[in-house]
N, C-alpha and C. Protein backbone atom coordinates (compact mmCIF):
# COMPACT_ATOMS: atom_id res chain seq x y z
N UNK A 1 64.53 -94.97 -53.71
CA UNK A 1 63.30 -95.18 -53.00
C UNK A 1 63.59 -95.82 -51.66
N UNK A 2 62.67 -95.50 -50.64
CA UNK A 2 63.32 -95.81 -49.52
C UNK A 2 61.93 -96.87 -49.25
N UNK A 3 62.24 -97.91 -48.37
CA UNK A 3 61.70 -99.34 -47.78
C UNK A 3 59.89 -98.84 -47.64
N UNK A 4 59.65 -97.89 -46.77
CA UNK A 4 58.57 -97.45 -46.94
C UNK A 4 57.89 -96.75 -47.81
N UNK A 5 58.26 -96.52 -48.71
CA UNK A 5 57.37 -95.78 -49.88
C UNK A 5 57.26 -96.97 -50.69
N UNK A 6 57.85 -98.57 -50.47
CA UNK A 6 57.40 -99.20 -51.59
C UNK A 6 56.15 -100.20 -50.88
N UNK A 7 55.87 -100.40 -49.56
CA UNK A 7 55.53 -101.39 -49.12
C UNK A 7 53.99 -100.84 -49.22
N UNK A 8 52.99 -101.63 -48.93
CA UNK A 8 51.52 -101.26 -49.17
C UNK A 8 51.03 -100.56 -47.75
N UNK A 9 50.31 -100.13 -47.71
CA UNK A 9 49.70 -99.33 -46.26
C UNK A 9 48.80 -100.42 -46.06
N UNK A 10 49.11 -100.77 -44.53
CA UNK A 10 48.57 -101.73 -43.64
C UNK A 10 47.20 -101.00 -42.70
N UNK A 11 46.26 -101.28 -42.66
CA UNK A 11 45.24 -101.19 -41.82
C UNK A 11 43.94 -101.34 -43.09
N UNK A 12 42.81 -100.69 -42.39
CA UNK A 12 41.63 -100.61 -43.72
C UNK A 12 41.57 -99.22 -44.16
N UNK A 13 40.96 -99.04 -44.99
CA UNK A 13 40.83 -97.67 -46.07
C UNK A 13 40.76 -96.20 -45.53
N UNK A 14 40.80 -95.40 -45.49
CA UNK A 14 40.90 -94.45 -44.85
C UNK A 14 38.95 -93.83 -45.66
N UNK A 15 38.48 -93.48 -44.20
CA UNK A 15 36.81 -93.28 -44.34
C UNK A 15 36.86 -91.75 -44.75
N UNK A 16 35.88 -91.83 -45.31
CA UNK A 16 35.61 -89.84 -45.61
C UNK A 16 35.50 -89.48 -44.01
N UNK A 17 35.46 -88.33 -44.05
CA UNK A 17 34.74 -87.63 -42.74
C UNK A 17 34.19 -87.26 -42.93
N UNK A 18 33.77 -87.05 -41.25
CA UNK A 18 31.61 -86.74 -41.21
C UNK A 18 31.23 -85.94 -42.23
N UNK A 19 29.83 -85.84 -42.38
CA UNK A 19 29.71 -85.43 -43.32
C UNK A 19 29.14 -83.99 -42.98
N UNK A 20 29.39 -82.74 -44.00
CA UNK A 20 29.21 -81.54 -43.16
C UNK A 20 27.78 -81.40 -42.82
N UNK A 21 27.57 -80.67 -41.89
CA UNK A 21 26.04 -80.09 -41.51
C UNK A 21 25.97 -78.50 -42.02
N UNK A 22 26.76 -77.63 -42.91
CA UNK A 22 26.37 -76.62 -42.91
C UNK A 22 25.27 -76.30 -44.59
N UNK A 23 24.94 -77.60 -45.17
CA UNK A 23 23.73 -77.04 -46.27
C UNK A 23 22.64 -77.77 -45.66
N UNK A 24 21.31 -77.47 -46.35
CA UNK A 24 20.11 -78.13 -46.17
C UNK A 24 20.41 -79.34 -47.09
N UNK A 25 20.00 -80.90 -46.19
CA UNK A 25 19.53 -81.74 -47.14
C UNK A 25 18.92 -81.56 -48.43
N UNK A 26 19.14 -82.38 -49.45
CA UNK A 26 18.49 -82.29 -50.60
C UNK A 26 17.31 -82.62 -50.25
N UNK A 27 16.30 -82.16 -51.40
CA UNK A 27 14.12 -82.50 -50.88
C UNK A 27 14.31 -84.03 -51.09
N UNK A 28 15.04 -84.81 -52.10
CA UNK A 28 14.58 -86.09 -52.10
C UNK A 28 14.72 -86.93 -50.04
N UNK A 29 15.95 -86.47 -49.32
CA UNK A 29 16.34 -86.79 -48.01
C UNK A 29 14.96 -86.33 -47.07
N UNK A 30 14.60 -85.01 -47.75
CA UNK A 30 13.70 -84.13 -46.40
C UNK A 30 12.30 -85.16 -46.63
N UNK A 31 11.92 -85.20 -48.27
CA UNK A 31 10.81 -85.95 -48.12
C UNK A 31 10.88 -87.26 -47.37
N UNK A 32 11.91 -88.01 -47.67
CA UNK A 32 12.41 -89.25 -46.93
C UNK A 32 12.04 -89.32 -45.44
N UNK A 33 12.89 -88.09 -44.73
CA UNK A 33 12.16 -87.81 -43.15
C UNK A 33 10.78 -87.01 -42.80
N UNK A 34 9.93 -86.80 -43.90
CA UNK A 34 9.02 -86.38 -43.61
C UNK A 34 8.00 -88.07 -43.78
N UNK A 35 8.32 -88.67 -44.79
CA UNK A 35 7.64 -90.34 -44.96
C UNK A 35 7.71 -90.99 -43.80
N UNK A 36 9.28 -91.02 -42.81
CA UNK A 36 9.72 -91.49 -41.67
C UNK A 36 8.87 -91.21 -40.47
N UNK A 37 8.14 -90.06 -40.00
CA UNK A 37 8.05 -89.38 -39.14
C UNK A 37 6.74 -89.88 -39.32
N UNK A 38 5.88 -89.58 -40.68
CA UNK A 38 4.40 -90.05 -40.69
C UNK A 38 4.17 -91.43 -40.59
N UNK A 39 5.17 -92.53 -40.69
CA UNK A 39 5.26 -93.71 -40.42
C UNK A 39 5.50 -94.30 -38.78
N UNK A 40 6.45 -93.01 -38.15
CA UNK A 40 6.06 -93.61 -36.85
C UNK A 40 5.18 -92.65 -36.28
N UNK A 41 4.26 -91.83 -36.78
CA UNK A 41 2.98 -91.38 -35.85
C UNK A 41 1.58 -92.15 -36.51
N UNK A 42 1.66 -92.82 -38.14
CA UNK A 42 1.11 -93.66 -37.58
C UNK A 42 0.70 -95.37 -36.71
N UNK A 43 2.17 -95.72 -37.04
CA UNK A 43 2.39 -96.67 -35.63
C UNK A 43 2.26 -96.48 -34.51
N UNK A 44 2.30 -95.36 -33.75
CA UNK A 44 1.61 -95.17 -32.55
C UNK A 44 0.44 -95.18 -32.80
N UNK A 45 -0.30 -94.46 -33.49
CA UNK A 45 -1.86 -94.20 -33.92
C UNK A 45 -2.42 -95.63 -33.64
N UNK A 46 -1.83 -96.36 -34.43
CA UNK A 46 -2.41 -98.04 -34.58
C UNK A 46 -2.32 -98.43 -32.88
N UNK A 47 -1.29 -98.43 -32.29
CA UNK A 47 -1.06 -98.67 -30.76
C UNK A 47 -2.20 -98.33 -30.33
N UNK A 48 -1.99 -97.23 -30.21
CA UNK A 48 -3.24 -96.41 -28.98
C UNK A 48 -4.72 -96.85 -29.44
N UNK A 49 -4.77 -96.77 -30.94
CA UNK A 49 -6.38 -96.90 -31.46
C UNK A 49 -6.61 -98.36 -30.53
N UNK A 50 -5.65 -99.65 -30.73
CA UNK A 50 -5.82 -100.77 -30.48
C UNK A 50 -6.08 -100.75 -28.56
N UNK A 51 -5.46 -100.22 -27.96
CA UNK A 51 -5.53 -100.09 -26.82
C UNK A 51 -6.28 -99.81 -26.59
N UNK A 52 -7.26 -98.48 -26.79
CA UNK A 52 -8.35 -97.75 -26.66
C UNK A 52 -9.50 -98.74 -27.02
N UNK A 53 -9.37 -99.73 -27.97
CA UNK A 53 -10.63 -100.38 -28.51
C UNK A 53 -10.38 -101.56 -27.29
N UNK A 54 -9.21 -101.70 -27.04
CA UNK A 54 -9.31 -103.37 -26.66
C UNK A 54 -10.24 -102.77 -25.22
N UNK A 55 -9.82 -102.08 -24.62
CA UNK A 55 -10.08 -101.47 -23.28
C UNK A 55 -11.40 -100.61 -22.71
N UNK A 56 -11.87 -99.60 -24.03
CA UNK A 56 -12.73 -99.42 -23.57
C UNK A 56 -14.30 -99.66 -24.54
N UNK A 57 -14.01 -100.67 -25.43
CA UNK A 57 -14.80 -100.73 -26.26
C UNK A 57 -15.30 -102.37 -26.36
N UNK A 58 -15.21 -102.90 -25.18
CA UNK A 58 -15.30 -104.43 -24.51
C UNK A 58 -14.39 -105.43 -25.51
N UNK A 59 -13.22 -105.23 -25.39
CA UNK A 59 -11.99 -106.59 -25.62
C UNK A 59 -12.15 -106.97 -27.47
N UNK A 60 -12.34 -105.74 -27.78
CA UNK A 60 -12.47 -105.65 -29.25
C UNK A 60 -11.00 -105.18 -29.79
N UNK A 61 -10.36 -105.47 -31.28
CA UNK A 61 -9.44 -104.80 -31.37
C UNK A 61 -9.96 -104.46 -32.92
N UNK A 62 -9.77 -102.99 -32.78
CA UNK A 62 -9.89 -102.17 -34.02
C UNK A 62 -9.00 -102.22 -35.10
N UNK A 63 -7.62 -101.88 -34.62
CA UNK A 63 -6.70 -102.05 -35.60
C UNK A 63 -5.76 -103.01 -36.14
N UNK A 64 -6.13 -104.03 -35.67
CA UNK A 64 -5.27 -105.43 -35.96
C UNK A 64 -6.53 -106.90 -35.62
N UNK A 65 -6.89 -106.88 -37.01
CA UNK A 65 -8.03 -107.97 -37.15
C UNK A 65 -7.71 -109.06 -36.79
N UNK A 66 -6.18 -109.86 -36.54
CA UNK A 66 -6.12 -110.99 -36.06
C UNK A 66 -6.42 -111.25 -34.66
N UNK A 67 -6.17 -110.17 -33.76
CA UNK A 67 -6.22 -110.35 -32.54
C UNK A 67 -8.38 -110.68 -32.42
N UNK A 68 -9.03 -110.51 -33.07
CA UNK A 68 -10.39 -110.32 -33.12
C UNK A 68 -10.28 -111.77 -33.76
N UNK A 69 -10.22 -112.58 -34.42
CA UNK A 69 -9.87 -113.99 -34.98
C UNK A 69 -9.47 -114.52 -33.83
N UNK A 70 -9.17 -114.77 -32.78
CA UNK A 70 -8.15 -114.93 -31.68
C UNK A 70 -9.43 -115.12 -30.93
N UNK A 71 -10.06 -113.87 -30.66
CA UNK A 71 -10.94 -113.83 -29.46
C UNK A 71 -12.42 -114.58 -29.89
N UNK A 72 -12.56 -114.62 -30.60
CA UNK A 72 -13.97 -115.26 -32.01
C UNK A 72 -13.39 -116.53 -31.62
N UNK A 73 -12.50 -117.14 -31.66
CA UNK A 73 -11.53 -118.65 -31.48
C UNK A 73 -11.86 -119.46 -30.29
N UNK A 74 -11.68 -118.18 -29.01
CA UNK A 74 -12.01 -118.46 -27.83
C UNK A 74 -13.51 -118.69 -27.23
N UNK A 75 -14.29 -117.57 -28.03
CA UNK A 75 -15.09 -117.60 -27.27
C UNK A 75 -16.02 -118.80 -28.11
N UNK A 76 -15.72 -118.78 -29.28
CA UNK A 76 -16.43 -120.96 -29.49
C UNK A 76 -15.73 -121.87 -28.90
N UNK A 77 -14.29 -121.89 -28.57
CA UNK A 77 -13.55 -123.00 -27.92
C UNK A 77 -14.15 -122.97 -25.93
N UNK A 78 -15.23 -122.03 -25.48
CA UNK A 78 -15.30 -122.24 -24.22
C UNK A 78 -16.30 -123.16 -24.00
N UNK A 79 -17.13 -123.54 -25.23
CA UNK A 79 -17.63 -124.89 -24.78
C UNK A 79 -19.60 -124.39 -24.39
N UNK A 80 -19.60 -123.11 -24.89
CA UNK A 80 -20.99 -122.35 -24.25
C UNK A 80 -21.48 -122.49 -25.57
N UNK A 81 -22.97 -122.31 -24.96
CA UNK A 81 -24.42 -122.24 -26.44
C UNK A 81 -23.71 -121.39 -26.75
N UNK A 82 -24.32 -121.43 -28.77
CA UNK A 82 -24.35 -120.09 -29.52
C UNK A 82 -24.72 -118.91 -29.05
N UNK A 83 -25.47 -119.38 -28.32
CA UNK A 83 -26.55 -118.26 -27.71
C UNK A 83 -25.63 -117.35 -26.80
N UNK A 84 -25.03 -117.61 -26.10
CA UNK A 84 -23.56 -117.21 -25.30
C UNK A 84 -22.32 -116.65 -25.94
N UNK A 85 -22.36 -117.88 -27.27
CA UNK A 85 -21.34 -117.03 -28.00
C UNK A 85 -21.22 -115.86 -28.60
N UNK A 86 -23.21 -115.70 -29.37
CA UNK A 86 -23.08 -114.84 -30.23
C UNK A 86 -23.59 -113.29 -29.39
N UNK A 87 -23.92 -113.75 -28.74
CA UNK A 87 -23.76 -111.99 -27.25
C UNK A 87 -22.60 -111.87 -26.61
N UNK A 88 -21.28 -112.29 -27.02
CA UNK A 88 -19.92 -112.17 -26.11
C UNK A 88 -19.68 -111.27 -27.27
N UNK A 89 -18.10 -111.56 -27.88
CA UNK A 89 -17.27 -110.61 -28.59
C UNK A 89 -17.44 -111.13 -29.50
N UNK A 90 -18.34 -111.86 -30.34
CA UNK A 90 -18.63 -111.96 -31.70
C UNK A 90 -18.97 -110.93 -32.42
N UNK A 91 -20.22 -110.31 -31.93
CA UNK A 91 -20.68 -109.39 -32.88
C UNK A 91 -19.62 -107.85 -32.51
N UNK A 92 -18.86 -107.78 -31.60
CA UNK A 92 -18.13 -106.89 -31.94
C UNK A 92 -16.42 -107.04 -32.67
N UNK A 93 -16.40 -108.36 -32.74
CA UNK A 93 -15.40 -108.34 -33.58
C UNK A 93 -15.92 -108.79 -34.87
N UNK A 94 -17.30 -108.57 -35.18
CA UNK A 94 -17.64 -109.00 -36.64
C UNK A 94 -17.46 -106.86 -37.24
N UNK A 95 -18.07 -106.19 -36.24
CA UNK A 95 -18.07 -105.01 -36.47
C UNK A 95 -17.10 -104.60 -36.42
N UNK A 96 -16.16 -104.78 -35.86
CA UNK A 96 -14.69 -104.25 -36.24
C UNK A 96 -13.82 -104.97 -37.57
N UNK A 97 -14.55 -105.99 -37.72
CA UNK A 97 -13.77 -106.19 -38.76
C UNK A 97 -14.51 -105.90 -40.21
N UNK A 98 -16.31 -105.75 -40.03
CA UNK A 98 -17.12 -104.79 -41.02
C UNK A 98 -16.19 -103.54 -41.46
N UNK A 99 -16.32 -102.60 -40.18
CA UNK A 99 -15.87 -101.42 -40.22
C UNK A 99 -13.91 -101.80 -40.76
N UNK A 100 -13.54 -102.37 -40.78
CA UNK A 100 -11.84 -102.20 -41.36
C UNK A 100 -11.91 -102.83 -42.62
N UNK A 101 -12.55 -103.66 -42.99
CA UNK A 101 -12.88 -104.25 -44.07
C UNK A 101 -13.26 -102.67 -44.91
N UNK A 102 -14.62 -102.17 -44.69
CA UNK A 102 -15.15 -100.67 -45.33
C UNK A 102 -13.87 -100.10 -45.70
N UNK A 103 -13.21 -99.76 -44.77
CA UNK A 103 -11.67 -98.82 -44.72
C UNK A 103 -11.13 -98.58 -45.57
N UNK A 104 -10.86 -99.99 -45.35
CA UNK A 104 -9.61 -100.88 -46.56
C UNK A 104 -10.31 -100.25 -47.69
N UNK A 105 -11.47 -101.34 -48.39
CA UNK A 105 -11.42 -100.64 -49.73
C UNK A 105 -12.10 -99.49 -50.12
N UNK A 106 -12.39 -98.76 -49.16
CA UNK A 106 -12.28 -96.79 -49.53
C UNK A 106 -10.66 -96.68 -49.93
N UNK A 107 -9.89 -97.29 -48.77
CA UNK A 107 -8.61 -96.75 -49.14
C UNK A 107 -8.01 -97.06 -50.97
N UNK A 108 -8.41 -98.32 -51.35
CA UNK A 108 -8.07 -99.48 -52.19
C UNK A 108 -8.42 -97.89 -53.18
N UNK A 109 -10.07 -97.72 -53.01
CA UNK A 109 -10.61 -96.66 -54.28
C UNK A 109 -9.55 -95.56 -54.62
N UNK A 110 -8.88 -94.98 -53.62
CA UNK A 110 -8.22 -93.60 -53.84
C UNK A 110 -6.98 -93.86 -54.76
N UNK A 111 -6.79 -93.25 -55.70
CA UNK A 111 -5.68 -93.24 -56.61
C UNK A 111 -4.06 -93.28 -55.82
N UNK A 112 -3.05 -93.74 -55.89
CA UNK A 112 -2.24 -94.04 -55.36
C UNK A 112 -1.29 -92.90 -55.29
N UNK A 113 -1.44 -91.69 -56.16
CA UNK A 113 -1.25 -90.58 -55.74
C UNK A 113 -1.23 -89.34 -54.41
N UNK A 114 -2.51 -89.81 -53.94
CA UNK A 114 -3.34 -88.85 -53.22
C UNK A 114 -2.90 -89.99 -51.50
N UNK A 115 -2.24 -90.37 -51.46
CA UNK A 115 -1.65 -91.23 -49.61
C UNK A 115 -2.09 -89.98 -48.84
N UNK A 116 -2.09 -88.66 -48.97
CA UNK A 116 -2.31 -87.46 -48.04
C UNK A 116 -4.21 -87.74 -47.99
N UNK A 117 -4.82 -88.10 -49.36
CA UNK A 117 -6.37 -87.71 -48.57
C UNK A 117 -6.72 -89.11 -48.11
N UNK A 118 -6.15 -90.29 -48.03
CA UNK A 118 -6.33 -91.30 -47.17
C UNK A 118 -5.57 -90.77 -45.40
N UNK A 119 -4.64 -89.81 -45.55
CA UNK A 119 -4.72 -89.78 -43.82
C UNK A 119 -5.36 -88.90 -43.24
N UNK A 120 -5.71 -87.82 -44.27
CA UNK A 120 -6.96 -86.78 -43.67
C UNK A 120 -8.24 -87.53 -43.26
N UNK A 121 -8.68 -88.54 -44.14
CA UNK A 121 -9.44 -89.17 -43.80
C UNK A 121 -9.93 -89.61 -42.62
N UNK A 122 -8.71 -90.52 -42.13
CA UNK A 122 -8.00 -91.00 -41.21
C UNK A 122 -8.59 -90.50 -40.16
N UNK A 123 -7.78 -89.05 -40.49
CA UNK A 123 -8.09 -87.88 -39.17
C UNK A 123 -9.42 -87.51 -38.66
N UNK A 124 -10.04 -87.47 -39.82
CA UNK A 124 -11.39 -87.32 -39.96
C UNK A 124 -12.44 -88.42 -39.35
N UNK A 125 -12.09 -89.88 -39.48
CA UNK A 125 -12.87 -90.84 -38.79
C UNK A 125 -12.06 -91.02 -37.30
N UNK A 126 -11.32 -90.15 -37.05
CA UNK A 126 -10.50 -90.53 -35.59
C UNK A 126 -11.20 -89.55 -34.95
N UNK A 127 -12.00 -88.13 -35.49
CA UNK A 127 -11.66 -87.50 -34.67
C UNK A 127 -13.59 -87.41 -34.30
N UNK A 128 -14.07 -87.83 -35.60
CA UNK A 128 -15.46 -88.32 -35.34
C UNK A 128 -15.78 -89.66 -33.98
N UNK A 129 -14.74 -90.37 -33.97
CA UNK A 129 -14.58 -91.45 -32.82
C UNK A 129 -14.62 -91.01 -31.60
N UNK A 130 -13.67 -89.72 -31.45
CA UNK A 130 -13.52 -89.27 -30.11
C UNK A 130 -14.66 -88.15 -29.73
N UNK A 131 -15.41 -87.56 -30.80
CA UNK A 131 -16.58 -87.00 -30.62
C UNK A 131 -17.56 -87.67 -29.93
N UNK A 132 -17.51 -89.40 -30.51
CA UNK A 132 -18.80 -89.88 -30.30
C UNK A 132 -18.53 -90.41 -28.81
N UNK A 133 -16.85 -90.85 -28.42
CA UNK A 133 -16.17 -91.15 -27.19
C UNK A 133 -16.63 -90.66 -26.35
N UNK A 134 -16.44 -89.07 -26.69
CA UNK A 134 -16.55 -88.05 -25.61
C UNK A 134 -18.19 -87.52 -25.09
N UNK A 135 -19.17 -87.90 -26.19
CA UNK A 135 -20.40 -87.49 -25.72
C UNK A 135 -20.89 -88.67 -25.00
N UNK A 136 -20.22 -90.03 -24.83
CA UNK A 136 -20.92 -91.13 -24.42
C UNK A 136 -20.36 -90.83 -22.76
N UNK A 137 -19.34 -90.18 -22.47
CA UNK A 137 -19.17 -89.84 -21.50
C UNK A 137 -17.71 -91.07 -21.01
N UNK A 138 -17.37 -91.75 -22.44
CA UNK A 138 -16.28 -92.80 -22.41
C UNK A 138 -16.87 -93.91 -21.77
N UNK A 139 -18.52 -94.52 -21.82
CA UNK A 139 -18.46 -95.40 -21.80
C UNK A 139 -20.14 -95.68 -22.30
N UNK A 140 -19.83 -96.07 -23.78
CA UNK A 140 -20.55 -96.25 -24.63
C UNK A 140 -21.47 -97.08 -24.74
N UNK A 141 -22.96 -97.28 -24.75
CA UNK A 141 -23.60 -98.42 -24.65
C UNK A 141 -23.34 -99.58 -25.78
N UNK A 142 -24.53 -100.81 -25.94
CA UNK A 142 -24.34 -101.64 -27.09
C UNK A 142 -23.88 -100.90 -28.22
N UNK A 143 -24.69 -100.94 -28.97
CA UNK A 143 -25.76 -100.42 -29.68
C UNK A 143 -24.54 -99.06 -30.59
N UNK A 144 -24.07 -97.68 -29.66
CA UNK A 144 -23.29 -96.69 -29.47
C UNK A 144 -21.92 -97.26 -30.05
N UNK A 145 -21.53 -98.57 -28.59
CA UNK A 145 -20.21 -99.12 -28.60
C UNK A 145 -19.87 -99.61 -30.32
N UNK A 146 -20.82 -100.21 -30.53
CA UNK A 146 -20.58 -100.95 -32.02
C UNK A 146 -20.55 -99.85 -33.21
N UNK A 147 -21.19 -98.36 -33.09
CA UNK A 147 -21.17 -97.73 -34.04
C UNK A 147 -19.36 -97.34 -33.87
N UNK A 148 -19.47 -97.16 -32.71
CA UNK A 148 -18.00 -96.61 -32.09
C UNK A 148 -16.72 -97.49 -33.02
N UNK A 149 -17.10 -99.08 -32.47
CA UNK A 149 -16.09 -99.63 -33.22
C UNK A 149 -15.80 -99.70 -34.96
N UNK A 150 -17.25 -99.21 -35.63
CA UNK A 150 -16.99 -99.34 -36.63
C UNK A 150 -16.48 -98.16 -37.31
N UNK A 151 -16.47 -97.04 -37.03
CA UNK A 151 -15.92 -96.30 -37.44
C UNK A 151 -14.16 -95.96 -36.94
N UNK A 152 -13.73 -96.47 -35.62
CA UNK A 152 -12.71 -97.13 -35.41
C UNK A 152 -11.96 -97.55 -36.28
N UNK A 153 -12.39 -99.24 -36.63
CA UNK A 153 -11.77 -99.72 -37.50
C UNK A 153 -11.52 -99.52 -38.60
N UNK A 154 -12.96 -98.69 -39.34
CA UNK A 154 -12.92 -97.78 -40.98
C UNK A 154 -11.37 -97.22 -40.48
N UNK A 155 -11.55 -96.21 -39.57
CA UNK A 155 -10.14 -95.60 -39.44
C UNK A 155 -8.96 -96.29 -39.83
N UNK A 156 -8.98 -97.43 -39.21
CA UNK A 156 -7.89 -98.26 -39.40
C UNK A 156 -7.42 -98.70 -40.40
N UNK A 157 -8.60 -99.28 -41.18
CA UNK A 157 -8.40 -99.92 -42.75
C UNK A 157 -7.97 -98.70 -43.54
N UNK A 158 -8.41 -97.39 -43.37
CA UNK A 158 -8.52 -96.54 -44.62
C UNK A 158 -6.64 -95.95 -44.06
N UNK A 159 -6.52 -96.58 -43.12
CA UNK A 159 -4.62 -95.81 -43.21
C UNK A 159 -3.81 -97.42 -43.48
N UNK A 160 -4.24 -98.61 -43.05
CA UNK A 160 -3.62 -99.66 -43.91
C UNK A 160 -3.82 -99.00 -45.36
């Protein structure tokens, strides 16, 4: 035996190589990137909905109820009558958080099976939003604005 065939191999392990690309993933992988993909369209969804509410639906946020806790915070910490308070962003962050509250437990009702007819849903109160968006001419009165937000936020809750 010669000096090198007895001594141990020095470095770290030798790695497989890449791995081939010429079969289709198995379905358990494809479903995996199909879960992936609907997870980041609806994280944008949540983005934009929130943007869209904060912006054109007077400083309301549809899809993330804390930021509406936040602004409810402020507008009693400015030191103005109720009377001031409760015509600022109270009653539309009480309606956005009506309407996500609703959402939620529609969503809660649906059997844990069926995650597809909670985002049709989804689709369905998003696309009723931009109906009502688009006939207000994108800039919605009281009254309009608040139906606006609540079906908004339903949106929101029913894809939490």
């Amino acid at each position: 035996m010669t000096a090198a065939s007895t001594t141990a191999p020095t470095g770290p392990p030798a790695r497989p190589g890449p791995r081939r690309r010429d079969h289709p993933p198995s379905p358990a992988r494809a479903a995996h990137r199909r879960t992936d993909l609907a997870l980041l369209l609806l994280t944008f969804a949540a983005g934009v909905t929130d943007a869209v509410s904060f912006l054109g639906l007077g400083s309301v946020f549809t899809a993330n109820m804390t930021g509406n806790l936040v602004m409810v915070g402020m507008a009693a910490g400015r030191g103005g009558s109720w009377t001031e308070i409760l015509h600022g962003d109270v009653p539309r962050c009480t309606a956005s958080f009506a309407g996500f509250t609703a959402g939620m437990l529609a969503g809660f009702r649906l059997p844990a099976r069926t995650g597809w007819a909670a985002l049709y849903g989804t689709l369905v109160l998003h696309l009723l939003f931009l109906t009502g968006w688009a006939a207000t001419g994108a800039d919605p009165g009281t009254a309009v604005g608040a139906g606006l937000i609540l079906v908004s936020a339903a949106a929101m809750g029913l894809q939490t």
